[in-house]
N, C-alpha and C. Protein backbone atom coordinates (compact mmCIF):
# COMPACT_ATOMS: atom_id res chain seq x y z
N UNK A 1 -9.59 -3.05 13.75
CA UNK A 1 -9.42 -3.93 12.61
C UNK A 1 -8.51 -3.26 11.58
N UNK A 2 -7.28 -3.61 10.82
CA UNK A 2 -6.73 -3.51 10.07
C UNK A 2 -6.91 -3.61 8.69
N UNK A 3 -7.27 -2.74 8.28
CA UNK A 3 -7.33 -2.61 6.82
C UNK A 3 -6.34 -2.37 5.72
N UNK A 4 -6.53 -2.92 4.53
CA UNK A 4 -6.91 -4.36 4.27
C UNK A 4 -5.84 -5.28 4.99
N UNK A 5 -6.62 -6.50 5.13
CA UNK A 5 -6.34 -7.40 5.76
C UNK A 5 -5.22 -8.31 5.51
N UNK A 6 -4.36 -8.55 5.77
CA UNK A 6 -2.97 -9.41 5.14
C UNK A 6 -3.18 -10.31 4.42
N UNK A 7 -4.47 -11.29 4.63
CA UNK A 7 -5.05 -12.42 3.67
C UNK A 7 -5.04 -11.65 2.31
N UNK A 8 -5.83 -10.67 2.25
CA UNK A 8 -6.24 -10.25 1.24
C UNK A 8 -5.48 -9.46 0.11
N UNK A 9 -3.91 -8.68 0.87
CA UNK A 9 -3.10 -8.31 0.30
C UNK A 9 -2.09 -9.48 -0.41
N UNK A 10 -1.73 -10.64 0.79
CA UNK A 10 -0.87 -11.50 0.37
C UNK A 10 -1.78 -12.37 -1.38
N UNK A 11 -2.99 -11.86 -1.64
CA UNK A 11 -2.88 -12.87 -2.63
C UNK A 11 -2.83 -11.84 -4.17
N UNK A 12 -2.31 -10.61 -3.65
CA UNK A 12 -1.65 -9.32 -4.71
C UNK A 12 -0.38 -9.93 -4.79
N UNK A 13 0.40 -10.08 -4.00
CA UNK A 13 1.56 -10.22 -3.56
C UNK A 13 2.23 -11.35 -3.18
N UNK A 14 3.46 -11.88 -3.70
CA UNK A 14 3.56 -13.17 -3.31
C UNK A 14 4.13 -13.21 -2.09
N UNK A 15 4.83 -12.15 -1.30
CA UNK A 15 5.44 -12.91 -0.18
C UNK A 15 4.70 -11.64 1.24
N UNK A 16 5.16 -11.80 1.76
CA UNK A 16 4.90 -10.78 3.44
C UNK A 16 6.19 -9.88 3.46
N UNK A 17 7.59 -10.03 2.92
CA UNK A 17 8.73 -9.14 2.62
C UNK A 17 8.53 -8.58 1.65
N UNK A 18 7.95 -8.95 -0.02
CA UNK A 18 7.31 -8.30 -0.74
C UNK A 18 6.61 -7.11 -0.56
N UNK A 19 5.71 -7.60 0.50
CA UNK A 19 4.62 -6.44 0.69
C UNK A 19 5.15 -5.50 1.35
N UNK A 20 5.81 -5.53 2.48
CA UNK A 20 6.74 -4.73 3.14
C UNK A 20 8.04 -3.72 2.60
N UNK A 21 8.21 -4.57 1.77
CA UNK A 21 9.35 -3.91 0.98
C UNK A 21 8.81 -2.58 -0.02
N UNK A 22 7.85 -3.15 -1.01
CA UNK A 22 6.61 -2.54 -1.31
C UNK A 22 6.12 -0.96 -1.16
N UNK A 23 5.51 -1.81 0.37
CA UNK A 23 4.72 -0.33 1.16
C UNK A 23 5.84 0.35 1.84
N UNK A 24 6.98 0.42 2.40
CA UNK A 24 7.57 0.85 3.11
C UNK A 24 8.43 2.26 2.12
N UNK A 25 8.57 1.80 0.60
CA UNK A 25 9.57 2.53 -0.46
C UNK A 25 8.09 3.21 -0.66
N UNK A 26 6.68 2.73 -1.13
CA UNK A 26 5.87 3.77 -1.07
C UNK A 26 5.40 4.79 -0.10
N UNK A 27 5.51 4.50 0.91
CA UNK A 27 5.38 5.73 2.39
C UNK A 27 6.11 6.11 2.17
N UNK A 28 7.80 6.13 2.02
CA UNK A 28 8.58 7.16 2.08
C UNK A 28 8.48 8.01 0.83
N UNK A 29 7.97 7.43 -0.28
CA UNK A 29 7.55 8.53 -1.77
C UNK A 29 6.68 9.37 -1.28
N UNK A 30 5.66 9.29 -0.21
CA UNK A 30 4.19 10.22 -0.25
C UNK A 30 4.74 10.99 0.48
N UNK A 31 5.81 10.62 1.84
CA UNK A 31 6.40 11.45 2.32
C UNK A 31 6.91 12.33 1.92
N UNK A 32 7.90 12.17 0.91
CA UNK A 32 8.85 13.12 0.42
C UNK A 32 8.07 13.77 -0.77
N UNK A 33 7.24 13.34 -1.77
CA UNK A 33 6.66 13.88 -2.48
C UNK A 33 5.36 14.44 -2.28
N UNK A 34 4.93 13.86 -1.39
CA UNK A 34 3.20 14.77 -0.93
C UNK A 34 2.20 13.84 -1.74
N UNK A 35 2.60 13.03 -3.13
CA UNK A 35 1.68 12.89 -3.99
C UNK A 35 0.78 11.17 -3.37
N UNK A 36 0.08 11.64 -3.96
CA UNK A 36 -1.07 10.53 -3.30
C UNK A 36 -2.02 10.21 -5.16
N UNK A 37 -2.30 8.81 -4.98
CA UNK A 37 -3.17 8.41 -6.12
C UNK A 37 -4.50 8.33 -5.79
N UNK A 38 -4.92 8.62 -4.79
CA UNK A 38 -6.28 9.33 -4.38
C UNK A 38 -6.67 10.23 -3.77
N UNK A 39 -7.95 11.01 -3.29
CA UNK A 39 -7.77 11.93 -2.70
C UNK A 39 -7.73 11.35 -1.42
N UNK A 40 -7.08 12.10 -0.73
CA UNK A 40 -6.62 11.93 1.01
C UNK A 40 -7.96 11.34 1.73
N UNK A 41 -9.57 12.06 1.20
CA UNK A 41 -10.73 11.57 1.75
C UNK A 41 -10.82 10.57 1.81
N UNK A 42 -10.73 9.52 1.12
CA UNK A 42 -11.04 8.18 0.53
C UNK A 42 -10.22 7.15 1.13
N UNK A 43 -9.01 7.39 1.61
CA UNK A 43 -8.00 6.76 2.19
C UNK A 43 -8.46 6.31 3.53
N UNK A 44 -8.72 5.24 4.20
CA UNK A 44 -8.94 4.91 5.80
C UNK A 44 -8.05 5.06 5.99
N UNK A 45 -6.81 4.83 6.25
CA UNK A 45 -5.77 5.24 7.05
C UNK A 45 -5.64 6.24 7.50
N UNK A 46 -4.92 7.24 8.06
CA UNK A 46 -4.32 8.04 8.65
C UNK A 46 -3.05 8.09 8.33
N UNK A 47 -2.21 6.88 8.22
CA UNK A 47 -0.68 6.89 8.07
C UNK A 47 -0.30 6.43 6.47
N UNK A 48 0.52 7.18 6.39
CA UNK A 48 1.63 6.78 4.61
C UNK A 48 1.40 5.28 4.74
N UNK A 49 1.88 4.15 5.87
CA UNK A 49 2.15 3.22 5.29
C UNK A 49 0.50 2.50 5.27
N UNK A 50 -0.17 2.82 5.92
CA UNK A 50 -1.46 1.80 5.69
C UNK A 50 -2.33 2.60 4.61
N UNK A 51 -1.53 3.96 4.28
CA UNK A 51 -2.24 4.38 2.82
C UNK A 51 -1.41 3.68 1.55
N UNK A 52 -0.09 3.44 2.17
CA UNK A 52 0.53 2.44 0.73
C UNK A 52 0.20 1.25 0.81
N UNK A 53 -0.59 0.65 1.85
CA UNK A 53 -0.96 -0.53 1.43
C UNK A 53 -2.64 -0.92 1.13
N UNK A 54 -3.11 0.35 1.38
CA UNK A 54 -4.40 0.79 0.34
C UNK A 54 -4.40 0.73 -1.00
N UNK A 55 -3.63 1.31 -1.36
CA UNK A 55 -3.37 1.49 -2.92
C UNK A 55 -2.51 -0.10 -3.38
N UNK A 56 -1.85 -1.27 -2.71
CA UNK A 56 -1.75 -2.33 -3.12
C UNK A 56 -3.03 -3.05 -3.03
N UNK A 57 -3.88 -2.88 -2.38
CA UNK A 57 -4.86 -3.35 -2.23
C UNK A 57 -5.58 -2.85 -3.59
N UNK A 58 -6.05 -1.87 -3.70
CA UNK A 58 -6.68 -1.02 -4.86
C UNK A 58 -6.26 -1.17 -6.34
N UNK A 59 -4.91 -2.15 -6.45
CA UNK A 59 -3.97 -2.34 -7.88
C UNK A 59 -3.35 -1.17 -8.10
N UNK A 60 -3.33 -0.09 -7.45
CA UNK A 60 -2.78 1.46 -8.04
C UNK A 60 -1.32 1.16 -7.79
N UNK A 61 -1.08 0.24 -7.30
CA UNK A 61 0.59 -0.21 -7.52
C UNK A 61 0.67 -1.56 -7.96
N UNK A 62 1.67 -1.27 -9.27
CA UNK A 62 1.44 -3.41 -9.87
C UNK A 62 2.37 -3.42 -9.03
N UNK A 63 2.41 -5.21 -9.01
CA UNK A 63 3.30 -5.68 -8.13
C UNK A 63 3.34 -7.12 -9.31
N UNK A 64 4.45 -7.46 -9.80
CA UNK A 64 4.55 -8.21 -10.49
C UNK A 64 5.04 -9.69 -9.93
N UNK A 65 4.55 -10.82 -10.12
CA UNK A 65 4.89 -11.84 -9.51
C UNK A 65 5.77 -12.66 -9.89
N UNK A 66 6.90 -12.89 -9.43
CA UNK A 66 8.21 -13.73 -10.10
C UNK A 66 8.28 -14.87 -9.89
């Protein structure tokens, strides 16, 4: 099962390229910077990008709706 669930992100977010666009510029920040807005424990993922789309899930990234 995929966490969180696309239903549940898409209503952070207005589109599915949004979200992508999104999480994809945030995985490559944790990459290159190491930094994380939680501790690594807390994160289900395993990977940068389903930990950047933890933290859209979580509000720790606004995402402003146009």
């Amino acid at each position: 099962m995929i966490y969180p669930s696309i239903d549940k992100l898409l209503t952070i977010v207005d589109s599915k390229y949004t979200l992508v666009y999104i999480a994809a510029g945030r995985s490559k920040q944790m990459i290159k910077t190491g930094y994380y807005q939680k501790p690594i424990s807390e994160y289900k993922s395993k990977k940068t990008i389903g930990r950047a789309l933890e933290e859209v899930y979580d509000n720790l990234i606004h995402v402003n709706k146009g």
